[in-house]
Protein backbone atom coordinates (compact mmCIF):
# COMPACT_ATOMS: atom_id res chain seq x y z
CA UNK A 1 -12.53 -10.10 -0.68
CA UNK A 2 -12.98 -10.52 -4.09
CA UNK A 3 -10.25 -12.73 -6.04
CA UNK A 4 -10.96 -10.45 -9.09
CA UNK A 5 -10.05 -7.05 -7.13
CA UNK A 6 -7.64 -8.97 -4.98
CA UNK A 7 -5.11 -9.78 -8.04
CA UNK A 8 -5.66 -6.27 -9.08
CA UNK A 9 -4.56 -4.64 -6.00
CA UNK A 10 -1.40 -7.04 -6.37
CA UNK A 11 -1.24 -6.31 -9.80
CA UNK A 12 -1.34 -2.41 -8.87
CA UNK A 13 1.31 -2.76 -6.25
CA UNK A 14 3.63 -4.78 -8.15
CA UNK A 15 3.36 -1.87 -11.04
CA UNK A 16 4.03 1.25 -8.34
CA UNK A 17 7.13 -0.85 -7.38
CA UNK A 18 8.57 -1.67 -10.84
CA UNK A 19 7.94 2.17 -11.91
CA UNK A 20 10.48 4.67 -12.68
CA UNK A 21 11.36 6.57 -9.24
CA UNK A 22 9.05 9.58 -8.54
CA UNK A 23 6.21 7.85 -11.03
CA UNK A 24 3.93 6.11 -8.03
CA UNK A 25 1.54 8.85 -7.98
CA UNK A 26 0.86 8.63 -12.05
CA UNK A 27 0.67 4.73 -12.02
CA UNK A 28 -1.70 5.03 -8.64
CA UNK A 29 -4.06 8.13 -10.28
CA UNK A 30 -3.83 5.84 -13.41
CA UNK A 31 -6.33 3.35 -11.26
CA UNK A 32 -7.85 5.55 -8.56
CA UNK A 33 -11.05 2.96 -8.99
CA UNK A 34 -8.84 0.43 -6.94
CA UNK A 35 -7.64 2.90 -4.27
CA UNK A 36 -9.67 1.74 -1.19
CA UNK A 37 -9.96 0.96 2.12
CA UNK A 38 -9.60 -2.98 0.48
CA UNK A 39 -6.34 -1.42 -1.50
CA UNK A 40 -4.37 -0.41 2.04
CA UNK A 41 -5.11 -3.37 3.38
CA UNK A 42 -3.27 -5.42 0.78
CA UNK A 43 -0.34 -2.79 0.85
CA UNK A 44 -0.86 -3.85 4.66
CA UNK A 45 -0.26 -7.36 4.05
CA UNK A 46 2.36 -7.70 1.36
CA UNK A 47 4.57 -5.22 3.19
CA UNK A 48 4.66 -7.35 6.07
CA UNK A 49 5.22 -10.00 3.39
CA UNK A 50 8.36 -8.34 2.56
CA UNK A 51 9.42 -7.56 6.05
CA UNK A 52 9.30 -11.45 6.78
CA UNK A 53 11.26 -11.82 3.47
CA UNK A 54 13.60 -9.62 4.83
CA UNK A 55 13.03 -6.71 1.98
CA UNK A 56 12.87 -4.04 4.72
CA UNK A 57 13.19 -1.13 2.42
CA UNK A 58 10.13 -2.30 -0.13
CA UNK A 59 8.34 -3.23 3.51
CA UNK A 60 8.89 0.39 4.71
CA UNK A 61 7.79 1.91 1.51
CA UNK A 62 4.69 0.03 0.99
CA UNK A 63 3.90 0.71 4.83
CA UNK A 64 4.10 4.29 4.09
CA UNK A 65 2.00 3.84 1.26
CA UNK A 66 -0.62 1.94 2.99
CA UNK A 67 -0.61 4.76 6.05
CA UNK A 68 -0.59 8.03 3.41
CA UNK A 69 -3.47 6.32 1.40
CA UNK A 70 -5.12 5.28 4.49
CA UNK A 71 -4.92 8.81 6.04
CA UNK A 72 -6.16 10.54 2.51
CA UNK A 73 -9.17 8.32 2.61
CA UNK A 74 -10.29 8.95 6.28
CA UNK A 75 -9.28 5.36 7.34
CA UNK A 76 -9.29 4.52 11.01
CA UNK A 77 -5.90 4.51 12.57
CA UNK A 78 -6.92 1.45 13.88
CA UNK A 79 -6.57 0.25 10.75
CA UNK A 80 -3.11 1.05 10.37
CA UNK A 81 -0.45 -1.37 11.41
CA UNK A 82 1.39 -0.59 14.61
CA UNK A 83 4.64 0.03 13.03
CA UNK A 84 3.18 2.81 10.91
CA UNK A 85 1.88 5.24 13.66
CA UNK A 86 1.54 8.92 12.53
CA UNK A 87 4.25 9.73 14.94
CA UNK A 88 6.56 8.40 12.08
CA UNK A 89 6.03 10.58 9.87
């Protein structure tokens, strides 16, 4: 992956979670360029970041995230981590 797109997916996850609550969807449309299959994958991987840090509610919301995004661009459910099945939600 490119380092360039890599620190902005971080930098576009680290600005959905310091936005005002109900705000994700603005600050996400605000840089729909970076919403890829590349983009869940990071929400992928710093949510289980956070779940070994032991920040289980920013885990669970980024896993969401990842499997929402991931579903509304046609991703493979293999793709998906396990703990984010479509049978949660």
């Amino acid at each position: 992956m490119d380092p360039e797109r890599q620190e902005a997916y971080l930098d576009l996850i680290e600005r959905v979670l310091s936005c005002p609550n109900g705000q994700e969807l603005e600050v996400l449309s605000s840089c729909s360029d970076l919403i890829d299959a590349g983009f869940v994958q990071m929400l992928i991987e710093v949510s289980a970041s956070m779940a070994r840090a032991g920040n289980e509610d920013t885990a669970d919301f980024l896993g969401q995230l990842a499997r929402l995004l991931g579903k509304s661009l046609g991703l493979s459910p293999d793709l998906m981590p396990a703990g984010y099945s479509s049978s949660q939600g």
